[in-house]
Protein backbone atom coordinates (compact mmCIF):
# COMPACT_ATOMS: atom_id res chain seq x y z
CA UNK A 1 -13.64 -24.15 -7.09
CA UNK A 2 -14.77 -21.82 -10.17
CA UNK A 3 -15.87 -18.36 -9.79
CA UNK A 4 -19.42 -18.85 -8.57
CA UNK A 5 -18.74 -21.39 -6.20
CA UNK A 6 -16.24 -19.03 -4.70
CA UNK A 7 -18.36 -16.30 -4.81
CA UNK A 8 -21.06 -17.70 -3.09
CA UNK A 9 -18.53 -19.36 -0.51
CA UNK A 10 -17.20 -15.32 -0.15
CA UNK A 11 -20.54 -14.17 0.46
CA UNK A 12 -21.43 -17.06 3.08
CA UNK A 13 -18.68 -16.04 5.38
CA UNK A 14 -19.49 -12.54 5.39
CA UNK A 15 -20.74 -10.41 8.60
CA UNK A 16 -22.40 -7.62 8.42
CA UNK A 17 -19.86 -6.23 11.48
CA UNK A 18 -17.12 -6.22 9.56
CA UNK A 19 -18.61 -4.97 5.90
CA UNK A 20 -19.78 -1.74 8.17
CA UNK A 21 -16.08 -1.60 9.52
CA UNK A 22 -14.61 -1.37 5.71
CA UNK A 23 -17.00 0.38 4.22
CA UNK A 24 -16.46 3.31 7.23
CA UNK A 25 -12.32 3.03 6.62
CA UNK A 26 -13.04 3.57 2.99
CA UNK A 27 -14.23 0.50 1.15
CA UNK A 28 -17.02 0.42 -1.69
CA UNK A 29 -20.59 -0.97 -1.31
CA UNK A 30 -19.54 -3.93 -3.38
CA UNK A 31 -17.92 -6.25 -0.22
CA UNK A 32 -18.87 -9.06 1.76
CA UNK A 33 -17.54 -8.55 5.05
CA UNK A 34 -15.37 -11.56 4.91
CA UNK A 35 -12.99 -11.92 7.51
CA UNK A 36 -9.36 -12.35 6.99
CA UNK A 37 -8.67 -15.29 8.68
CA UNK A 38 -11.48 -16.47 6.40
CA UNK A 39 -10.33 -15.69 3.22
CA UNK A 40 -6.49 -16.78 4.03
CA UNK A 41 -8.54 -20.36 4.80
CA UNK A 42 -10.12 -20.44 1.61
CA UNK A 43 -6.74 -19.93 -0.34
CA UNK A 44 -5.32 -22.18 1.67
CA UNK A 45 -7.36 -24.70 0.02
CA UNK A 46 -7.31 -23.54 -3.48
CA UNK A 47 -3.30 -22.48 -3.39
CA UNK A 48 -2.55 -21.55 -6.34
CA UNK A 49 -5.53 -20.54 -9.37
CA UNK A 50 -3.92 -17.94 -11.69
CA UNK A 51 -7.30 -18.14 -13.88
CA UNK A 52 -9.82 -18.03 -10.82
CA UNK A 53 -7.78 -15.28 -9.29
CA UNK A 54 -8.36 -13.16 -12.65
CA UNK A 55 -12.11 -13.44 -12.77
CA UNK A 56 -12.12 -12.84 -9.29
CA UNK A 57 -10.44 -9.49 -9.41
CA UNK A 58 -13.03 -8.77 -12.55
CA UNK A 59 -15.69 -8.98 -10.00
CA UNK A 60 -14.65 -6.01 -8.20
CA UNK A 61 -15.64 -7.67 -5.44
CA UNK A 62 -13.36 -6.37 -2.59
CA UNK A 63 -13.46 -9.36 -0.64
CA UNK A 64 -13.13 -11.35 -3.89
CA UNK A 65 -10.07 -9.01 -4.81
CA UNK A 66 -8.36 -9.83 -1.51
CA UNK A 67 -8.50 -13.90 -2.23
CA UNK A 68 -7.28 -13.35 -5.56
CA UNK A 69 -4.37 -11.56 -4.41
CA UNK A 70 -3.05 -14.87 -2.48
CA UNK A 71 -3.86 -17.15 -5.06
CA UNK A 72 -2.41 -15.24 -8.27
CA UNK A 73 0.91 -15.98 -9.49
CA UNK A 74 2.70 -12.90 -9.27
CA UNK A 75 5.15 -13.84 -11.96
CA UNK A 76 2.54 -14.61 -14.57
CA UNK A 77 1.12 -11.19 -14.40
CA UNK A 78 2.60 -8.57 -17.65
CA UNK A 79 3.99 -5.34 -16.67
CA UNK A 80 0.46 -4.00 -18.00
CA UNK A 81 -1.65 -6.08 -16.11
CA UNK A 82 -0.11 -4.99 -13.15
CA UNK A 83 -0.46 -1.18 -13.55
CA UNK A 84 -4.04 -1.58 -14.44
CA UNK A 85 -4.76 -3.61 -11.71
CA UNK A 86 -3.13 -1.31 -9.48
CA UNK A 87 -4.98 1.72 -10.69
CA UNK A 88 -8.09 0.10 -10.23
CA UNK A 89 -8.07 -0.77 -6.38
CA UNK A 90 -8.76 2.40 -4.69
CA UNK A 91 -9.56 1.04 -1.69
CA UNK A 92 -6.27 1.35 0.49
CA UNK A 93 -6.20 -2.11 2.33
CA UNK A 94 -7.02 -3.78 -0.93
CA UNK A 95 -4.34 -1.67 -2.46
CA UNK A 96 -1.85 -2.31 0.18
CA UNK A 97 -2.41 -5.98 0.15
CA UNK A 98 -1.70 -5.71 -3.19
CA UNK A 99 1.26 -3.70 -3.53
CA UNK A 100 3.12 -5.82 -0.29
CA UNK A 101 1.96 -9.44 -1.88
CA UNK A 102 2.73 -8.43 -6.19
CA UNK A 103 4.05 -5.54 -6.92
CA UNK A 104 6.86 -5.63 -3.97
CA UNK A 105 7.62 -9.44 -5.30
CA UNK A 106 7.72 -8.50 -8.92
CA UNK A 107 10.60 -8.90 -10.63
CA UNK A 108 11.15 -5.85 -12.14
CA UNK A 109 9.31 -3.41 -10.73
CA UNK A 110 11.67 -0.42 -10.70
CA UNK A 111 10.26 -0.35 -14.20
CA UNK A 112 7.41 1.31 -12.58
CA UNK A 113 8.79 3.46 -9.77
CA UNK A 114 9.19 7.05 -11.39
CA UNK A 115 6.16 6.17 -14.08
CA UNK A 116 3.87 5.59 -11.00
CA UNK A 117 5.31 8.18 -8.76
CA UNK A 118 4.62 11.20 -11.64
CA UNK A 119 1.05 9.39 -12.49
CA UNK A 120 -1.96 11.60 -12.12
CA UNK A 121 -3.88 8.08 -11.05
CA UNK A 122 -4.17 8.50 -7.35
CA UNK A 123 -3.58 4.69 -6.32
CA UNK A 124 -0.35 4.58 -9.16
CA UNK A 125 0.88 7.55 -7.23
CA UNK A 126 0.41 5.62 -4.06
CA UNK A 127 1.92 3.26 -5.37
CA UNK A 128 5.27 4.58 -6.99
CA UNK A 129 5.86 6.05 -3.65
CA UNK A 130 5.68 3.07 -2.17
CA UNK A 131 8.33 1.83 -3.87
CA UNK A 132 10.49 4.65 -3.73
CA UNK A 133 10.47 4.43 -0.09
CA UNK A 134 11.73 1.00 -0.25
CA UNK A 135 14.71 2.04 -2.45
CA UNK A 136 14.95 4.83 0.33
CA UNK A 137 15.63 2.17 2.78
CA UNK A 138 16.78 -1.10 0.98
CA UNK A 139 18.72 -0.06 -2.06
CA UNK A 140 19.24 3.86 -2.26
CA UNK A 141 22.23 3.75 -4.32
CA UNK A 142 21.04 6.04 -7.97
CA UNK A 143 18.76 8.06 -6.35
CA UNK A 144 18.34 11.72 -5.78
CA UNK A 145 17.68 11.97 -2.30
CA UNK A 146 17.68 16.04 -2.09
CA UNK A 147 15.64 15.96 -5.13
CA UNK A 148 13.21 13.92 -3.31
CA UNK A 149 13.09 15.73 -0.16
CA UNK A 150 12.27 18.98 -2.27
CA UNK A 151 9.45 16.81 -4.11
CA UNK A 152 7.79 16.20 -0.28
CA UNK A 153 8.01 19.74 0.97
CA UNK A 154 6.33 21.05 -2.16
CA UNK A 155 3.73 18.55 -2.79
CA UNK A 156 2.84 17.21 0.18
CA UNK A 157 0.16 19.11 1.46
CA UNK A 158 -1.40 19.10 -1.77
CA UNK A 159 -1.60 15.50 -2.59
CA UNK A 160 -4.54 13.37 -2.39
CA UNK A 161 -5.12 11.68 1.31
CA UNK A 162 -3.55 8.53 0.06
CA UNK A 163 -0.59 9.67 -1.54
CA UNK A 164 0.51 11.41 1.52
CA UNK A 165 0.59 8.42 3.27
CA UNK A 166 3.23 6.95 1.30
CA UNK A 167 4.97 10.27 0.41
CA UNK A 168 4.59 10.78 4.78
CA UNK A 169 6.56 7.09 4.77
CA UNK A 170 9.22 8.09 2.71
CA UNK A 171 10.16 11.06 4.39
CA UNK A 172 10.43 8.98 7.65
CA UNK A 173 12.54 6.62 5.68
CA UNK A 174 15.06 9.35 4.27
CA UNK A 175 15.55 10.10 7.97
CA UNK A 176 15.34 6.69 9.82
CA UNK A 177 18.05 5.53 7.13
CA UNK A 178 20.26 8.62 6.29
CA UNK A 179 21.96 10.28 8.86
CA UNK A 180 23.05 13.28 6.21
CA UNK A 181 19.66 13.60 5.80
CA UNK A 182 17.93 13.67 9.07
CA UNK A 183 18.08 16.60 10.01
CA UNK A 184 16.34 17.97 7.02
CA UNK A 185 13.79 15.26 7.26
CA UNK A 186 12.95 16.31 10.27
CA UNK A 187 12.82 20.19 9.93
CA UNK A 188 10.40 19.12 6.49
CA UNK A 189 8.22 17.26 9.15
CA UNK A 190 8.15 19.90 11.66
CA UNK A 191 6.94 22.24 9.00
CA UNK A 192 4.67 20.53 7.00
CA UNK A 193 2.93 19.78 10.57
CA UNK A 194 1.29 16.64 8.49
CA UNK A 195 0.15 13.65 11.40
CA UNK A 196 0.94 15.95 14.15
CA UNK A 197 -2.14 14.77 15.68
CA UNK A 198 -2.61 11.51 13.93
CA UNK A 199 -4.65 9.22 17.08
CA UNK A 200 -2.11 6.25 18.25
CA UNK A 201 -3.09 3.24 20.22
CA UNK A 202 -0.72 2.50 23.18
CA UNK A 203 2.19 0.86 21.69
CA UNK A 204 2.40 2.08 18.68
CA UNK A 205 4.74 4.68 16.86
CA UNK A 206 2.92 7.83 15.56
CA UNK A 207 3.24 8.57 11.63
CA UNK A 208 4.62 11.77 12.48
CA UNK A 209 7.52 12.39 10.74
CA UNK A 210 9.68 13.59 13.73
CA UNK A 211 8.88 11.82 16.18
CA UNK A 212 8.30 8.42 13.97
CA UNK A 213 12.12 9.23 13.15
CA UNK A 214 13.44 10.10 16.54
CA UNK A 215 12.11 6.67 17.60
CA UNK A 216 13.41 4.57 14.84
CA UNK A 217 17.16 6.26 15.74
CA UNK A 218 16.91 5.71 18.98
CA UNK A 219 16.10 1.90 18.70
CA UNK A 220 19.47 1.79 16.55
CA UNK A 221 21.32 3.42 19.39
C-alpha cells in the first residue's frame, strides 16, 4: 500500500463516534475516527513499511500517526528523529503509543532521559519522565532518588497537565518500589493533594499517589 491508498483506507474505516470521543479526550481536528482494532488489522497486513510509516507520520494525521507507529522499525529511527517526533505528538494517546511501542524499545534511550526531563517541550517533558519512572522501577541503580522526590514536590503543581501525569507516576513508583522511600512518597502525595479526586471505574486503582501506593504494597504482602 503507498500513502494514499492508506490514507483513503484510514479514512474509510473511520466513525464519526469515535473521532467525537478523541477529539473530547484531547485529540486535534485532523483524525479519522479509526478504531483500534482497525488500524492493528491494517498493519497486520502491511507488517513492516519503514518508508510508508514516515510519510504517514508527515501527515499529521492522528489516526495515520497511530498505524505508523506499528509498522516503523524502531531501530532504524536516529536519536534525532526520535526527539522530534516525540515533540511533535501532543496528543497523549498518540504520545503514549509512541513512547510504550519506540522510545521504551530503543536502544539507547537513557541518552534522552535527563535531556527530555529538563526540556521546556511539554510532550519531551512527558516523555523524560516517563522514562525516569521506569529506571525508578526497573533499573534504579545511579540515580538520585531524594533529588527526585524534591524535583516532584516543587514542580508538580506547576507543570503542564501532561507532565504531571508522568511526574504523578513516578512518585507512585519511588514508593511502590522503595521501601526507604515510601514514606516520603506518600507524605509528598498527601500534600500535593494532586488526583485526590481523580473519577475511577470499579476495578481500577486511583492515580492517587497514596492510595495508588498503599495498594501496590499490599498486593506484595
Amino acid at each position: 500500500m503507498n500513502l494514499t491508498e492508506t490514507l483513503s483506507k484510514l479514512e474509510s474505516l473511520g466513525e464519526e463516534k469515535v473521532r467525537a470521543m478523541h477529539i473530547k479526550n484531547g485529540a486535534r481536528e485532523n483524525i479519522f475516527g479509526v478504531k483500534m482494532g482497525d488500524i492493528r488489522a491494517i498493519a497486520k497486513k502491511i507488517k513492516t513499511d519503514h518508508e510508508l510509516a514516515l510519510q504517514l507520520w508527515e501527515t499529521e494525521n492522528i489516526d495515520a500517526r497511530l498505524l505508523a507507529i506499528l509498522i516503523l522499525k524502531p531501530k532504524a529511527l536516529s536519536a534525532a528523529q526520535i526527539e522530534e517526533m516525540v515533540a511533535s505528538e501532543n496528543f497523549t494517546w498518540a504520545a503514549d503509543w509512541f513512547y510504550n511501542y519506540i522510545v521504551k524499545e530503543y536502544p539507547d534511550k537513557e541518552q534522552f532521559r535527563e535531556k527530555w526531563m529538563n526540556s521546556e517541550n511539554i510532550m519531551l517533558a512527558r516523555a523524560g519522565w516517563s522514562l525516569t519512572s521506569g529506571r525508578i522501577a526497573r533499573a534504579p541503580e545511579g540515580l538520585d532518588i531524594p533529588a527526585i522526590l524534591n524535583r516532584i514536590e516543587k514542580e508538580m503543581p506547576k507543570v503542564a497537565a501532561e507532565i504531571k501525569w508522568t511526574m504523578n507516576t513516578a512518585l507512585a513508583q519511588i514508593g511502590i518500589n522503595h521501601a526507604d522511600y515510601r514514606e516520603r512518597a506518600v507524605t509528598i502525595g498527601e500534600k500535593l493533594g494532586i488526583y485526590r479526586d481523580y473519577p475511577v471505574s470499579k476495578g481500577c486503582t486511583s492515580p492517587f499517589a497514596p492510595i495508588w501506593i498503599n495498594e501496590m504494597v499490599s498486593r506484595q504482602k
